[in-house]
Protein backbone atom coordinates (compact mmCIF):
# COMPACT_ATOMS: atom_id res chain seq x y z
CA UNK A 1 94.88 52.45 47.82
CA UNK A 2 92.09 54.48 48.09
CA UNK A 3 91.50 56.50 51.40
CA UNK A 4 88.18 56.49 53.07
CA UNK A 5 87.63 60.49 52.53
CA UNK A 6 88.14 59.62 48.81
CA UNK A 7 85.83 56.44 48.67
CA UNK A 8 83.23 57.99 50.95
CA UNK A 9 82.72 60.92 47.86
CA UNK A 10 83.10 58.04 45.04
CA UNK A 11 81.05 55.01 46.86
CA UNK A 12 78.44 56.65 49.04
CA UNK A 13 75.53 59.05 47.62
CA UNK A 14 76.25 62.83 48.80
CA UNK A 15 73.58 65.21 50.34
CA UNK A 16 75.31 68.28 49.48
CA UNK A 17 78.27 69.58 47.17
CA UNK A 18 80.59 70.37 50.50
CA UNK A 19 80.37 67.47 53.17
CA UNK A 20 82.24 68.40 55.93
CA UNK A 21 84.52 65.18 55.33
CA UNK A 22 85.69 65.56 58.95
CA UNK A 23 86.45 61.16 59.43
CA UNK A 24 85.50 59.72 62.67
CA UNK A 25 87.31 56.40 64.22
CA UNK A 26 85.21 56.37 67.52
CA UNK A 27 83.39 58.48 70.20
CA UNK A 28 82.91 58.67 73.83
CA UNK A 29 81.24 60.56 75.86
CA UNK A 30 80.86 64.42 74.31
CA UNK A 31 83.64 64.12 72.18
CA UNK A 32 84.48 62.60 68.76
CA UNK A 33 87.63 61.43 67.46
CA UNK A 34 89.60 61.26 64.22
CA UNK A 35 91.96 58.78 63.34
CA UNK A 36 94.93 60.67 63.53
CA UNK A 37 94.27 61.44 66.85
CA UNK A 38 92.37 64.67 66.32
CA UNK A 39 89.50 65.14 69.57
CA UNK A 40 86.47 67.07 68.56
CA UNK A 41 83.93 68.61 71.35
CA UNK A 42 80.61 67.61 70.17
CA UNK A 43 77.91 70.93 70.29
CA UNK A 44 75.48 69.49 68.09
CA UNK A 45 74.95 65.40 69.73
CA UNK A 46 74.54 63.97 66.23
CA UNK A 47 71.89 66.47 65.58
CA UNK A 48 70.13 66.24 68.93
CA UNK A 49 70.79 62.79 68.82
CA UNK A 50 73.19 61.70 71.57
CA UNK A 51 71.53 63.53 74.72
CA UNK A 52 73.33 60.97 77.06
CA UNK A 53 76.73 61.01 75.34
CA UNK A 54 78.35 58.71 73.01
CA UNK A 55 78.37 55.61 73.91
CA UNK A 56 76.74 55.56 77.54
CA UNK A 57 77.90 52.55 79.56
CA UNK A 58 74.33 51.66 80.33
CA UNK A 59 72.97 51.67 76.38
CA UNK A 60 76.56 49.39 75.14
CA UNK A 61 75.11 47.26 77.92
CA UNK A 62 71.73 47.13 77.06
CA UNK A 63 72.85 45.99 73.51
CA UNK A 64 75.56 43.57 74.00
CA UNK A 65 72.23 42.26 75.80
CA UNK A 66 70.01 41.90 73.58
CA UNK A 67 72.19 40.59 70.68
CA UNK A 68 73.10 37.60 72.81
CA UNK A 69 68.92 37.12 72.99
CA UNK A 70 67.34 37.68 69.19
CA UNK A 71 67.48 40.91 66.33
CA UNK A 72 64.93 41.00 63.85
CA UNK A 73 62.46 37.67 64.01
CA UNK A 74 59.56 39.37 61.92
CA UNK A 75 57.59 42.83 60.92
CA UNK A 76 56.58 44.99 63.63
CA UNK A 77 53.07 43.85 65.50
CA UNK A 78 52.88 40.46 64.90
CA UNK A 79 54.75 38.72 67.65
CA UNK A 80 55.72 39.64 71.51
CA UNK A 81 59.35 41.20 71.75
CA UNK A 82 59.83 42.01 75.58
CA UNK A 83 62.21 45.10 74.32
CA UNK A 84 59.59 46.56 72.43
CA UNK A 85 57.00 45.97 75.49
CA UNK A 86 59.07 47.11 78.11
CA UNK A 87 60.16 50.16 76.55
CA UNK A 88 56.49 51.14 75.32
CA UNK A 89 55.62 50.77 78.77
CA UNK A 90 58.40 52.96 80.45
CA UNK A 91 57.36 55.39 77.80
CA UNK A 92 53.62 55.46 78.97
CA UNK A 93 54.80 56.22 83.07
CA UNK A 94 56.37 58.86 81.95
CA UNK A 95 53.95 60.19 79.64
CA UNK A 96 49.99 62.01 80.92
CA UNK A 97 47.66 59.38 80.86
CA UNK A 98 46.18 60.62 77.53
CA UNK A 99 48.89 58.48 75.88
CA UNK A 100 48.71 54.50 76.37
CA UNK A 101 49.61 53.49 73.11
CA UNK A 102 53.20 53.51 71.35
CA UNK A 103 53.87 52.72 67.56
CA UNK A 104 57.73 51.83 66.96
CA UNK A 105 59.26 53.37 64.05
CA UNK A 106 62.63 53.23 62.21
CA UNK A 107 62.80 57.48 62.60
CA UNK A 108 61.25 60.30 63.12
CA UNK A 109 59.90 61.10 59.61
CA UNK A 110 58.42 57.73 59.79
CA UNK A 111 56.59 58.57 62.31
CA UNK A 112 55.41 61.27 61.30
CA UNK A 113 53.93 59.39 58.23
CA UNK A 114 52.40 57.18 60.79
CA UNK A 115 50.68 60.29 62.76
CA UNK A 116 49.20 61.85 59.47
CA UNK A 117 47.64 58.75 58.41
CA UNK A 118 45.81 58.17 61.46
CA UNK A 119 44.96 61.50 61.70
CA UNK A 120 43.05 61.65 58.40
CA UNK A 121 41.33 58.09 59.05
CA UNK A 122 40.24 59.00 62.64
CA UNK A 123 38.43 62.44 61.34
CA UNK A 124 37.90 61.48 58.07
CA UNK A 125 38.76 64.62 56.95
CA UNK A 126 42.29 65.34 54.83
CA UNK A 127 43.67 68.92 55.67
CA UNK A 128 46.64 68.85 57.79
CA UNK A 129 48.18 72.63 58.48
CA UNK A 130 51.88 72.71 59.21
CA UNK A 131 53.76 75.67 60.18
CA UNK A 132 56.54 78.10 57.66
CA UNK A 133 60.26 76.70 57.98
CA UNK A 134 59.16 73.41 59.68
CA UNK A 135 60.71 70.38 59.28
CA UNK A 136 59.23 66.88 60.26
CA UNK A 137 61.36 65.21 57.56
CA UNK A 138 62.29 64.59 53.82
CA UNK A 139 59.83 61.40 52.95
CA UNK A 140 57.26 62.39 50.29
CA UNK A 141 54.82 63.28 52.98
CA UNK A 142 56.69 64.02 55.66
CA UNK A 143 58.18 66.94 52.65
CA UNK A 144 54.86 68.16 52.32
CA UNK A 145 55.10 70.15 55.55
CA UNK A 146 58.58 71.73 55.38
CA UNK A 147 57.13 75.46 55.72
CA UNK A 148 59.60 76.42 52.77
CA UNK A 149 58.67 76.28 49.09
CA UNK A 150 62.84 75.87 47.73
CA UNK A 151 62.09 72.19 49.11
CA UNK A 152 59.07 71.54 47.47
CA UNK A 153 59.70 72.64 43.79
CA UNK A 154 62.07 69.49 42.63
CA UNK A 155 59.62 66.97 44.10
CA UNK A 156 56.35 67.85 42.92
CA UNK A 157 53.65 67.16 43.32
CA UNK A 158 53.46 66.90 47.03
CA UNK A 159 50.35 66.05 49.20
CA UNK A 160 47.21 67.65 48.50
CA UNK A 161 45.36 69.75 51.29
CA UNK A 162 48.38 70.68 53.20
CA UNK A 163 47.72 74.36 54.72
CA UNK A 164 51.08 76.55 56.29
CA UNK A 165 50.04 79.07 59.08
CA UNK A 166 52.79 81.02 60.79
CA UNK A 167 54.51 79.70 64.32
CA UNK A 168 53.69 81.62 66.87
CA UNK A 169 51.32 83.67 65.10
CA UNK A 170 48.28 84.29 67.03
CA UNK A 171 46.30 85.67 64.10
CA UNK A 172 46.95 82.59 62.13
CA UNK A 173 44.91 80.28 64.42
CA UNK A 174 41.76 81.04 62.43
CA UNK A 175 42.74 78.84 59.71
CA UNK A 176 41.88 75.67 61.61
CA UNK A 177 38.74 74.76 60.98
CA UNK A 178 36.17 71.50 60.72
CA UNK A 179 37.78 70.60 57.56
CA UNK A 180 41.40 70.16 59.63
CA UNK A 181 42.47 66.92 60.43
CA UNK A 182 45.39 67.74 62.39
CA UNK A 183 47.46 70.79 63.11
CA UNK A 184 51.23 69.37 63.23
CA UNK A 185 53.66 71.80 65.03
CA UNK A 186 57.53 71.42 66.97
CA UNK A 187 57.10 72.07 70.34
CA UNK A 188 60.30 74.19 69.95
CA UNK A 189 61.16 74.98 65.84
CA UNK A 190 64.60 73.63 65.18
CA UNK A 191 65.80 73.89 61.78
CA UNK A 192 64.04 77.53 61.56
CA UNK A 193 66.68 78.61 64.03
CA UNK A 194 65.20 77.42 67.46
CA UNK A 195 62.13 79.13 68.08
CA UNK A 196 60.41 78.87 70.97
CA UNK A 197 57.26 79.96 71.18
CA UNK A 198 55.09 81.99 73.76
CA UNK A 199 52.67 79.55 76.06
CA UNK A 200 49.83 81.74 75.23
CA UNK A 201 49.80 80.81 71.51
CA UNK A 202 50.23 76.99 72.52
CA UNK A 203 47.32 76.95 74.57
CA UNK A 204 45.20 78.99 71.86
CA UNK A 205 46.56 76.28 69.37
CA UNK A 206 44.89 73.95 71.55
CA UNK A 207 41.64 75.47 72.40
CA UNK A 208 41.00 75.69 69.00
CA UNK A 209 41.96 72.58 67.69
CA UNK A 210 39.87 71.03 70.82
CA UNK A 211 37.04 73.66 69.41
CA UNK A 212 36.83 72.25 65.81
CA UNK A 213 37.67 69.02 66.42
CA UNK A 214 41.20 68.72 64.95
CA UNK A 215 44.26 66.55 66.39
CA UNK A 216 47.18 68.44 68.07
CA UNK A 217 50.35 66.77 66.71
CA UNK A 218 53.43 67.79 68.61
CA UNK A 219 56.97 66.85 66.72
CA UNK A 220 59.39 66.20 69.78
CA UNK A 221 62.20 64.51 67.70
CA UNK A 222 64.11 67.03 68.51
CA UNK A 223 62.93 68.26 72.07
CA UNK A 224 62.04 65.28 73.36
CA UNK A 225 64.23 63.37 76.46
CA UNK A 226 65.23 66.05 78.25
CA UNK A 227 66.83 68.51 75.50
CA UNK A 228 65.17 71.66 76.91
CA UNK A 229 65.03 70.82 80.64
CA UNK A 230 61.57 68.74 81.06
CA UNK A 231 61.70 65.21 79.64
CA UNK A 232 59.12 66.66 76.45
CA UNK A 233 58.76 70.02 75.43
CA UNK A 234 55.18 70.14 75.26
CA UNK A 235 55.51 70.36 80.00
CA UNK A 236 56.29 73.42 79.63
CA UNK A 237 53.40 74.93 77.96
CA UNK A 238 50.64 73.29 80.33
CA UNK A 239 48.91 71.40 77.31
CA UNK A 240 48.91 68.15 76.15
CA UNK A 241 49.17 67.33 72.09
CA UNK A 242 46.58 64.16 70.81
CA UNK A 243 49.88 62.70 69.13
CA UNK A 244 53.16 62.88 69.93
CA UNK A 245 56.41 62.15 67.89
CA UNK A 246 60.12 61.01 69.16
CA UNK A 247 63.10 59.81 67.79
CA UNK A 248 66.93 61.50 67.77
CA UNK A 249 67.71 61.45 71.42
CA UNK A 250 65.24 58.52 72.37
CA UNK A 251 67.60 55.78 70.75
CA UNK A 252 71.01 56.90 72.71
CA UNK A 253 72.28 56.58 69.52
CA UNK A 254 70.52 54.22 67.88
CA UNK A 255 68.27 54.58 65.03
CA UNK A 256 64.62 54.52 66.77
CA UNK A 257 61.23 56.48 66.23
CA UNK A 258 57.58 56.47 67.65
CA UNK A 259 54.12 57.93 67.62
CA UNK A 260 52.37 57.91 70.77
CA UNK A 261 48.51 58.67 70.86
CA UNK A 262 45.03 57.02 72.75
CA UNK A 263 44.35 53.58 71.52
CA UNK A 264 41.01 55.41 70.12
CA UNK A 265 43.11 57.38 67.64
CA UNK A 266 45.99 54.39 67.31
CA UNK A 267 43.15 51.95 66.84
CA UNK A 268 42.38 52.89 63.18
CA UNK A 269 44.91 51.45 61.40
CA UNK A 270 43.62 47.79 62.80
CA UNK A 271 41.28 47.27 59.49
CA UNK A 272 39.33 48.91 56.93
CA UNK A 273 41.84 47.81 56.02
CA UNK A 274 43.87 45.46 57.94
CA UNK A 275 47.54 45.76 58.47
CA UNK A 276 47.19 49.29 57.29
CA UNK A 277 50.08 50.95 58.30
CA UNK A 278 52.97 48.28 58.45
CA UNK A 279 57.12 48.54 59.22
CA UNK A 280 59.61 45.72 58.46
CA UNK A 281 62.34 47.22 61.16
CA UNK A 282 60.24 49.48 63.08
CA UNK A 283 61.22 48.76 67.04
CA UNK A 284 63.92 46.77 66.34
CA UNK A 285 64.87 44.87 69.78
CA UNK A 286 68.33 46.23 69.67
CA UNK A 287 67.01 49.55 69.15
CA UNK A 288 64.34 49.55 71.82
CA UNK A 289 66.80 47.68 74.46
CA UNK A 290 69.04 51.15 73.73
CA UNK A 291 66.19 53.63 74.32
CA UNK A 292 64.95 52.00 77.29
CA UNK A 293 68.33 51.90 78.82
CA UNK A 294 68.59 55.51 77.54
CA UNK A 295 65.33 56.64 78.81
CA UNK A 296 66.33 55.54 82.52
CA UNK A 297 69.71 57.22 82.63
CA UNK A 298 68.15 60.39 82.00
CA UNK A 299 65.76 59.70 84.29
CA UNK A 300 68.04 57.69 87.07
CA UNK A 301 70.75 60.43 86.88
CA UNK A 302 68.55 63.29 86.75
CA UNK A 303 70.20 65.02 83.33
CA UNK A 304 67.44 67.12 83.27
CA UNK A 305 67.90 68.68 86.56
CA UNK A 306 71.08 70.80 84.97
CA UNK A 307 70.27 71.42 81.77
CA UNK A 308 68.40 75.36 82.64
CA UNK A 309 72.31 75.94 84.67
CA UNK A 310 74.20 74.77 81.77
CA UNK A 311 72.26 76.89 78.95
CA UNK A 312 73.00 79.86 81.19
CA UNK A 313 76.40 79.23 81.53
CA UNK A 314 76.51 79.15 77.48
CA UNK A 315 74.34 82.58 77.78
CA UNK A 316 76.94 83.92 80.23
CA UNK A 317 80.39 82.89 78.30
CA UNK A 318 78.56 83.53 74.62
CA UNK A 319 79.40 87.44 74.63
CA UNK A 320 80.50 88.94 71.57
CA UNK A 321 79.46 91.99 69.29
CA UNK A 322 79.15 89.79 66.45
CA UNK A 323 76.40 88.00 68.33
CA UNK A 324 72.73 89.54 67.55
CA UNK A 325 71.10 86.90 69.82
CA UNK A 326 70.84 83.84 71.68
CA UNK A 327 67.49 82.16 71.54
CA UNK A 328 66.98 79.07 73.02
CA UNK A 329 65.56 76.71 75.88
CA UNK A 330 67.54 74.30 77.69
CA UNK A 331 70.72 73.13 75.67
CA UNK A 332 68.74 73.77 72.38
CA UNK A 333 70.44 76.96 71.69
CA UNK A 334 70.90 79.29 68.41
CA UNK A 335 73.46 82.17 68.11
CA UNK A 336 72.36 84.17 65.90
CA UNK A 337 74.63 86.44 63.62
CA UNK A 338 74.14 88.34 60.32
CA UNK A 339 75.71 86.07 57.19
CA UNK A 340 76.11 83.03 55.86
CA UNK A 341 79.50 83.53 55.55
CA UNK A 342 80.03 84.31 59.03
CA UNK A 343 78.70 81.14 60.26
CA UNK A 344 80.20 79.19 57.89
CA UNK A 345 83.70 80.83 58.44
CA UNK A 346 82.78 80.35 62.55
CA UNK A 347 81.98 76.35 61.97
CA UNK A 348 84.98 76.13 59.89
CA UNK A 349 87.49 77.65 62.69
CA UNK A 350 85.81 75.68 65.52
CA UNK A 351 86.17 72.19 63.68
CA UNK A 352 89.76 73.31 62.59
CA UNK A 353 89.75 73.80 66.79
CA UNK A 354 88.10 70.52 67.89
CA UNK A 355 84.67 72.18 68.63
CA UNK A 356 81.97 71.25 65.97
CA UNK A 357 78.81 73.33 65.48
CA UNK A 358 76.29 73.48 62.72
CA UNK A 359 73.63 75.76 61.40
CA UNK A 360 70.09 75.00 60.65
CA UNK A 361 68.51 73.91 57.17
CA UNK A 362 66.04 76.97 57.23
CA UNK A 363 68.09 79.54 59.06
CA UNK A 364 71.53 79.54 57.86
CA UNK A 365 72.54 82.24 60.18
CA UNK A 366 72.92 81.38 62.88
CA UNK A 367 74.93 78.55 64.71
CA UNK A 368 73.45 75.26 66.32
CA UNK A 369 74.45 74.68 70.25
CA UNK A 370 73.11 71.35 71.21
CA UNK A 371 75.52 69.37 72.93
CA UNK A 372 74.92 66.43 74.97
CA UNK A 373 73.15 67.02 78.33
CA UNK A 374 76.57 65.85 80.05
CA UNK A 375 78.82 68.20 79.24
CA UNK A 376 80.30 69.70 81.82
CA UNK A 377 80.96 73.03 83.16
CA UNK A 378 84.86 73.00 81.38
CA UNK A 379 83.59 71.61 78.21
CA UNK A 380 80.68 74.77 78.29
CA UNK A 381 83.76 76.96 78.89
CA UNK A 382 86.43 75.47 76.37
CA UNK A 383 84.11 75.42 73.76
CA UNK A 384 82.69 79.13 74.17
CA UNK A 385 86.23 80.31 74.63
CA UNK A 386 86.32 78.65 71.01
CA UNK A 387 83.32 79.85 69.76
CA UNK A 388 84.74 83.45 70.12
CA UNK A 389 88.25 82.97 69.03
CA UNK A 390 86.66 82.07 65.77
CA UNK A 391 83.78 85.45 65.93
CA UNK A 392 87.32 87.57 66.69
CA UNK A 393 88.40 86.24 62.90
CA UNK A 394 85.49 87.85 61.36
């Protein structure tokens, strides 16, 4: 008989010639386990995923739930699911008041499919500018603004009229203009290596977008519910976006998306033509009954309140001469070395040492720190301790 490691590379479709191939039987909490009783401390939540933990008491409830109530009954808009209400309108109290209207999506490159369509139909016009080594995705459009041309070439043609400016570049700003629809940036760049930029350039991003008339998109799928100490990234800057977009950590682990804007900008899709932007699974009861009960444990248990302690304890443990640099807000940290190879000797020592870590798909390095917000004070510790066992080895 076949074991799963060898039907997973014969059955399943494989996004890269070395999967890590590490086999997980369950998970709790921050930590993963194998099946032959291997324990793995989880740095990276499922790619900013599980920001409550695996399998939060609160979430399994929320499911078991809803699955004794209905799953899918029909395509998203067309009937009254209370899960999909009531966590639109938890969303909304917690958001400024800018924002009182939610579209449910499957992930977060759906929505932001979703938020450059109704860009372009609310300002008619069809330039969107991204930002170098962003990622909002891998659909067709979502691909058009990854900031990196190795991503582009195999899937050309792309979207027309996409423009790239530089993150955190003041000097770029000038290239939004009239003919912009929409200026889409991460609150916090992830896969470029977690860059965080200065407040200044945010707020000059929005002057001038409010100055030519062009939507502010912020992508929060990775910053948003409380990954870098406020519950979105965009708090910390003093500015609101016109559209924002969640997913990862909004779901508690399950697979959930949105785009959040005024009902003037959400409005458009309504006609001209009708049903114009339409999802079979988008908010899924079972997955909105998840992020609701996810959204109130961060909330109800204040995660936030300990994530700026936590990333300095990382900051205070994480010292090595092998390390260039930590960069980072909150528990959205990047340790930055010089080579590929170090990092990918690093990863392999810490998963050999129940710690997994990752890199980033446009800075490849430096190593990804994102655990979930509940890890505690030994976990920070045990994990550093193996962090720089495995820089030692270099």
């Amino acid at each position: 008989m076949l074991s799963n490691r060898q039907l997973f590379l014969s059955n399943t479709a494989q996004t890269s010639a070395s999967p890590r191939l590490i086999e997980i039987e369950r998970a709790e909490g921050v930590y993963l386990y194998g099946p032959n009783g291997e324990r793995y401390l989880d740095l990276v939540s499922g790619f900013a995923v599980s920001n409550i933990g695996h399998r939060h008491p609160r979430v399994l409830e929320a499911i078991t739930t809803q699955l004794d109530r209905f799953l899918h009954v029909t395509v998203y808009g067309e009937f009254v699911q209370a899960p999909q209400v009531a966590l639109a309108t938890q969303l909304l109290a917690v958001l400024p008041d800018r924002f009182n209207s939610v579209y449910f999506t499957n992930s977060g490159t759906e929505a932001t499919e979703g938020a450059m369509k109704i860009a372009k139909k609310f300002t008619g016009r069809r330039q969107i500018i991204a930002a170098e080594k962003a990622y909002h995705g891998s659909t067709q459009g979502a691909l058009s603004l990854i900031g990196n041309p190795e991503y582009h070439r195999a899937y050309a043609p792309l979207l027309p009229d996409i423009e790239f400016i530089r993150y955190n570049e003041p000097g770029h700003i000038g290239k939004i203009t009239t003919a912009t629809a929409a200026v889409i940036l991460e609150a916090v760049q992830g896969e470029a290596g977690i860059r965080v930029p200065d407040i200044s350039y945010m707020q000059a991003i929005r002057k001038r977008c409010d100055e030519t008339g062009t939507l502010l998109i912020f992508d929060e799928i990775q910053t948003g519910f409380g990954r870098t100490g406020e519950l979105f990234a965009f708090q910390h800057y003093g500015i609101e976006p016109d559209i924002l977009l969640l997913a990862k950590g909004m779901g508690g682990g399950m697979p959930i998306g949105a785009f959040v804007a005024n009902k003037a900008v959400m409005d458009v899709i309504k006609d001209n033509p009708m049903l114009g932007h339409i999802t079979t699974f988008g908010g899924h009861p079972v997955s909105c009954a998840a992020a609701l009960a996810s959204l109130n444990v961060i909330l109800n248990e204040q995660l936030m309140a300990d994530v700026g302690r936590k990333s300095q304890l990382f900051r205070h443990h994480l010292q090595h001469p092998a390390i260039r640099e930590i960069r980072g807000v909150g528990l959205m940290l990047c340790i930055q070395l010089d080579t590929f190879e170090q990092v990918e000797s690093v990863s392999k020592y810490c998963a050999e040492n129940g710690v997994i870590i990752d890199w980033f798909l446009h800075c490849t390095t430096a190593l990804r720190v994102s655990p979930p917000l509940i890890i505690s004070d030994d976990d920070i510790a045990m994990a550093c301790s193996v962090i720089l066992n495995g820089l030692d080895r270099l």
